[in-house]
C-alpha atoms as a PDB file:
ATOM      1  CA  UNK A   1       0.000   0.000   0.000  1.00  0.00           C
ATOM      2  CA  UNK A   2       1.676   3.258  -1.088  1.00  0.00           C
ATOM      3  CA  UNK A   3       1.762   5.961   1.545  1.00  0.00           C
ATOM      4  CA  UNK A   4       3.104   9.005   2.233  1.00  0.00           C
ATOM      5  CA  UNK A   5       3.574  10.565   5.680  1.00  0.00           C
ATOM      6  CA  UNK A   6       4.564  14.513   5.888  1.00  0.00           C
ATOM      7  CA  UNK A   7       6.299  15.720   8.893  1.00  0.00           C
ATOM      8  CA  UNK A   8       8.470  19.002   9.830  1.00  0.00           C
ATOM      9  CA  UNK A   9       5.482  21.635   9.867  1.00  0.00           C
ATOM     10  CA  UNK A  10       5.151  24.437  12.107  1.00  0.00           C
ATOM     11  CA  UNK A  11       5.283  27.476  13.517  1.00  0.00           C
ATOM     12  CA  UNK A  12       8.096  29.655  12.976  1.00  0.00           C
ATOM     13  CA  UNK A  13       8.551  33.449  12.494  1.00  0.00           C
ATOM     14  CA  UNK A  14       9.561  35.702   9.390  1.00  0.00           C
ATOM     15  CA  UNK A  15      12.645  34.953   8.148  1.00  0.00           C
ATOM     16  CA  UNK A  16      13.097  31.835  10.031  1.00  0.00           C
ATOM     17  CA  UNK A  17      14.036  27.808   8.683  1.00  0.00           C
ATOM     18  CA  UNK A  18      11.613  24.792   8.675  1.00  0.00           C
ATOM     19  CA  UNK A  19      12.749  21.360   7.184  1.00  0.00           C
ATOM     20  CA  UNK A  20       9.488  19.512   5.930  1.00  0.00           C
ATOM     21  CA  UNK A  21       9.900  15.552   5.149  1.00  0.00           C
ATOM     22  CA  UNK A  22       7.947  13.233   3.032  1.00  0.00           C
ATOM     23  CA  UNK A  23       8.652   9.448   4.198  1.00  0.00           C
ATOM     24  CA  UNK A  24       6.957   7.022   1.851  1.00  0.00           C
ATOM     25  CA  UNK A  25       6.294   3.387   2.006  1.00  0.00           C
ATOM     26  CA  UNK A  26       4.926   0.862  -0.303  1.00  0.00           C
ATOM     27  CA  UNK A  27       6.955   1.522  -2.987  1.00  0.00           C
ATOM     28  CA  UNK A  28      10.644   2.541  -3.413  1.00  0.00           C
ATOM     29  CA  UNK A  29      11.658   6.238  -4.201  1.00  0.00           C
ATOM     30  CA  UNK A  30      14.449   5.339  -6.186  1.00  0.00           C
ATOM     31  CA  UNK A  31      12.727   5.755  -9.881  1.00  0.00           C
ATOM     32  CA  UNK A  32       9.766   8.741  -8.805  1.00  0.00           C
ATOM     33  CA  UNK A  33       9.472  11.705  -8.784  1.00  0.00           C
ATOM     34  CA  UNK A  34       8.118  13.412  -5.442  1.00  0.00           C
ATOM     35  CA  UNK A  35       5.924  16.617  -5.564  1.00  0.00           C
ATOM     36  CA  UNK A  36       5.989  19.406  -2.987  1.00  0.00           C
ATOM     37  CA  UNK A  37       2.487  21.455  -3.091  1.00  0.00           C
ATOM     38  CA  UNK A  38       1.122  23.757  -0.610  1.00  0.00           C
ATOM     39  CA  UNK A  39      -2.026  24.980  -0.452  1.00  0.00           C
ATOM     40  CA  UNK A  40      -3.096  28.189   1.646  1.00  0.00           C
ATOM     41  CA  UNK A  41      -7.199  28.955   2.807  1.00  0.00           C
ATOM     42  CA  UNK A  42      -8.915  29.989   0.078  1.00  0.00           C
ATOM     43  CA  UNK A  43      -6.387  29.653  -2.757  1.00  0.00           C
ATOM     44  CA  UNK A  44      -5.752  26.632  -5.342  1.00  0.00           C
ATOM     45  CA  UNK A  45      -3.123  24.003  -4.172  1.00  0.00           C
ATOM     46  CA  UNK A  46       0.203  25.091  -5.870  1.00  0.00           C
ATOM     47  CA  UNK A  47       3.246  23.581  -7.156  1.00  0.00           C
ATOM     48  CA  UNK A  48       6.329  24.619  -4.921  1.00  0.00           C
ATOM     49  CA  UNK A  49       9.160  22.116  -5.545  1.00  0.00           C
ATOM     50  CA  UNK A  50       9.996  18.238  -7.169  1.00  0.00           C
ATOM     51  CA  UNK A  51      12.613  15.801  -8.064  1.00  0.00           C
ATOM     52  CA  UNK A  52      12.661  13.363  -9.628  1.00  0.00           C
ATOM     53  CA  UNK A  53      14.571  10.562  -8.483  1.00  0.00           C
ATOM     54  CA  UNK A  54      15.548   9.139 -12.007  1.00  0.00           C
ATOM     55  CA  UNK A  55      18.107  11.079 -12.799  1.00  0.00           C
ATOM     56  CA  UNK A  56      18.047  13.798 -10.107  1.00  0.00           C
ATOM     57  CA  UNK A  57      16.506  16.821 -11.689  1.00  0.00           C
ATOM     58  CA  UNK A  58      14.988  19.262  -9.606  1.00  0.00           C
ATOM     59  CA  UNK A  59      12.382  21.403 -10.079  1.00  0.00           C
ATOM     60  CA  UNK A  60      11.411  24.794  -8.026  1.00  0.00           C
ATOM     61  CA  UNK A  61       8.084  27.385  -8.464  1.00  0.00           C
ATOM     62  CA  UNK A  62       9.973  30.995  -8.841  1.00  0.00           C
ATOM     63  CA  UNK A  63       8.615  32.476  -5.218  1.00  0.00           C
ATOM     64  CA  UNK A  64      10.627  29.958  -3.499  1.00  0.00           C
ATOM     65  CA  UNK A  65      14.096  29.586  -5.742  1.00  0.00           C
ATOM     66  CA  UNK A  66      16.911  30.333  -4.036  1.00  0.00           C
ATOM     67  CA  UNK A  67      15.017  29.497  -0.308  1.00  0.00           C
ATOM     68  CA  UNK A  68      14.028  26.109  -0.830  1.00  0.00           C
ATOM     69  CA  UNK A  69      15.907  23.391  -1.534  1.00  0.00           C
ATOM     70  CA  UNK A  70      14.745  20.048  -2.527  1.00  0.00           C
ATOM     71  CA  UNK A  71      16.452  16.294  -1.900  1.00  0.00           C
ATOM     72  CA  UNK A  72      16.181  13.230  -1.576  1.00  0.00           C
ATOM     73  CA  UNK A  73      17.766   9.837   0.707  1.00  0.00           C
ATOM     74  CA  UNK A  74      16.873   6.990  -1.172  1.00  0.00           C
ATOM     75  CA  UNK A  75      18.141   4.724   1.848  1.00  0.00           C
ATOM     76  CA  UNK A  76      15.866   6.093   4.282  1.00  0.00           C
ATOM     77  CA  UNK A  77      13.110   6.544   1.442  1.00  0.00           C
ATOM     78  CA  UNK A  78      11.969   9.972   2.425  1.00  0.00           C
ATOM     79  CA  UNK A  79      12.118  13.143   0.761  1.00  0.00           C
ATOM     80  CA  UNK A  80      13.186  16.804   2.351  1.00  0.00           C
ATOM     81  CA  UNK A  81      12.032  20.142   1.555  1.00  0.00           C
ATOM     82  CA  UNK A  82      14.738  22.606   3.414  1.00  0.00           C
ATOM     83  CA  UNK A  83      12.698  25.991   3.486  1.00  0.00           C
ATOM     84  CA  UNK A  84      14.502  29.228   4.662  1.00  0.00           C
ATOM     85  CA  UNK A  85      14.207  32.810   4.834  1.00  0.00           C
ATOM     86  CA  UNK A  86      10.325  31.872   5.412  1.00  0.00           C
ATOM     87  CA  UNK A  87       7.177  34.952   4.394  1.00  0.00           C
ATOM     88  CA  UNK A  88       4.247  35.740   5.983  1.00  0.00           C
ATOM     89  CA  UNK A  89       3.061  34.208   2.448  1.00  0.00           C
ATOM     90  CA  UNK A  90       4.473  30.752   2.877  1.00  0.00           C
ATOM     91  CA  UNK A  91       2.055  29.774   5.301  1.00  0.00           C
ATOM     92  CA  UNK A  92       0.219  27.124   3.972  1.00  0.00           C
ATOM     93  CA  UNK A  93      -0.773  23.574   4.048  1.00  0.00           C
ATOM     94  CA  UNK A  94       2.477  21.473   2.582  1.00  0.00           C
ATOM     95  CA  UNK A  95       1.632  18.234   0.719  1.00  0.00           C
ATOM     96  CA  UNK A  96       3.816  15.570  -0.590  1.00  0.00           C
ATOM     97  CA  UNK A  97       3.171  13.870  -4.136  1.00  0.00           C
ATOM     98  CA  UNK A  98       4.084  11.076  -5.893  1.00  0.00           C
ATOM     99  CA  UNK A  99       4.355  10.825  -9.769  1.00  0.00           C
ATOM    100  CA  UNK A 100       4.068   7.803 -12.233  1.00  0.00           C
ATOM    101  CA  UNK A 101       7.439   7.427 -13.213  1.00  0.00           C
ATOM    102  CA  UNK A 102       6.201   6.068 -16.974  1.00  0.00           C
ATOM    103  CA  UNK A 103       4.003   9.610 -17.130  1.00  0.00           C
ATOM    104  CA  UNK A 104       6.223  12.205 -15.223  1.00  0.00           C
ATOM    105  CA  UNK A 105       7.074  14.785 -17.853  1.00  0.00           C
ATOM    106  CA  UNK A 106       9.103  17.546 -15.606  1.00  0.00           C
ATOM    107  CA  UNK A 107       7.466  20.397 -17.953  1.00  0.00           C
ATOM    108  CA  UNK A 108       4.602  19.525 -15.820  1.00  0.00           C
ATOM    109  CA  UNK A 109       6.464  19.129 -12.644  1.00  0.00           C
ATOM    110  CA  UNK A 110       3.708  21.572 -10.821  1.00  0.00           C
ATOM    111  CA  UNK A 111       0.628  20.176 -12.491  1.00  0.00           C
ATOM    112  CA  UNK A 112      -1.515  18.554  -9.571  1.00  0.00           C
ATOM    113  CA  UNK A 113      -3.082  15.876 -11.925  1.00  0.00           C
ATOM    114  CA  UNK A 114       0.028  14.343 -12.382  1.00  0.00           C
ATOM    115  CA  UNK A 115       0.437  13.075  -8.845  1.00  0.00           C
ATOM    116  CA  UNK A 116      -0.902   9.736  -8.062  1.00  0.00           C
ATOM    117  CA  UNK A 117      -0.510   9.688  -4.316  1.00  0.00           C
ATOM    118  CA  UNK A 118      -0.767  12.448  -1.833  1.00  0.00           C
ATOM    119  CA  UNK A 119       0.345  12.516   1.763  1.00  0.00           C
ATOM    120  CA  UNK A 120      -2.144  14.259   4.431  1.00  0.00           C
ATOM    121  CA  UNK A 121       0.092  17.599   4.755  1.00  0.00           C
ATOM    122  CA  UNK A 122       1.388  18.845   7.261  1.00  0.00           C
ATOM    123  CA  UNK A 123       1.015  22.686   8.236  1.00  0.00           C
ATOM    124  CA  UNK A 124       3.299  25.410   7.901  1.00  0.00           C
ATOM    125  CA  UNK A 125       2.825  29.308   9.473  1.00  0.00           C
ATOM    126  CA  UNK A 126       5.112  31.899   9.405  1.00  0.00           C
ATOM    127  CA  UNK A 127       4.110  34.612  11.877  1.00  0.00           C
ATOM    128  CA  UNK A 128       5.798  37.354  14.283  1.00  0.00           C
END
């Protein structure tokens, strides 16, 4: 059974670090590629981050290059999402993904209907 269990969320203020981790199970990470969405109250759930696991390529939405950083440890099968220099407008819910590997096309990295299997988030709020 393929699941994935977000951890890492919190409260933390403006400015601050938070590292968010996606452990899966039922599957191997080794050849998929793993989704990072948020979704804050009221707006669509977006794209923020992904790699994929094939060959390593990572993928970030342009508010969060240069703050986030995406990886992976294949031997512990969980995925990391190292956020720093946090907004007020990171707050959000923060949802791991997991792509078909035969399907993943990483133009579409941020497209929700390419995910397969989604985690039950894991909340994030940046406040003073």
């Amino acid at each position: 059974q393929v699941q994935l269990v977000e951890s890492g969320g919190g409260l933390v203020q403006p400015g601050g670090s938070l590292r968010l981790s996606c452990a899966a199970s039922g599957f191997t990470l080794d050849y998929y590629a793993i989704g990072w969405f948020r979704q804050a109250p009221g707006k669509e759930r977006e794209g923020v981050s992904c790699i994929s696991n094939s060959d390593g390529s990572t993928y970030y939405a342009d508010s969060v290059k240069g703050r986030f950083t995406i990886s992976g440890d294949n031997a512990k099968n969980t995925v990391y999402l190292q956020m720093n220099s946090l907004k007020p407008e990171d707050t959000a819910v923060y949802y791991c993904a997991t792509a078909n590997p035969a399907r993943f096309s990483g133009s579409r990295w941020y497209v929700v209907e390419e995910y397969d299997y989604w985690g039950q988030g894991t909340q994030v709020t940046v406040s003073s």
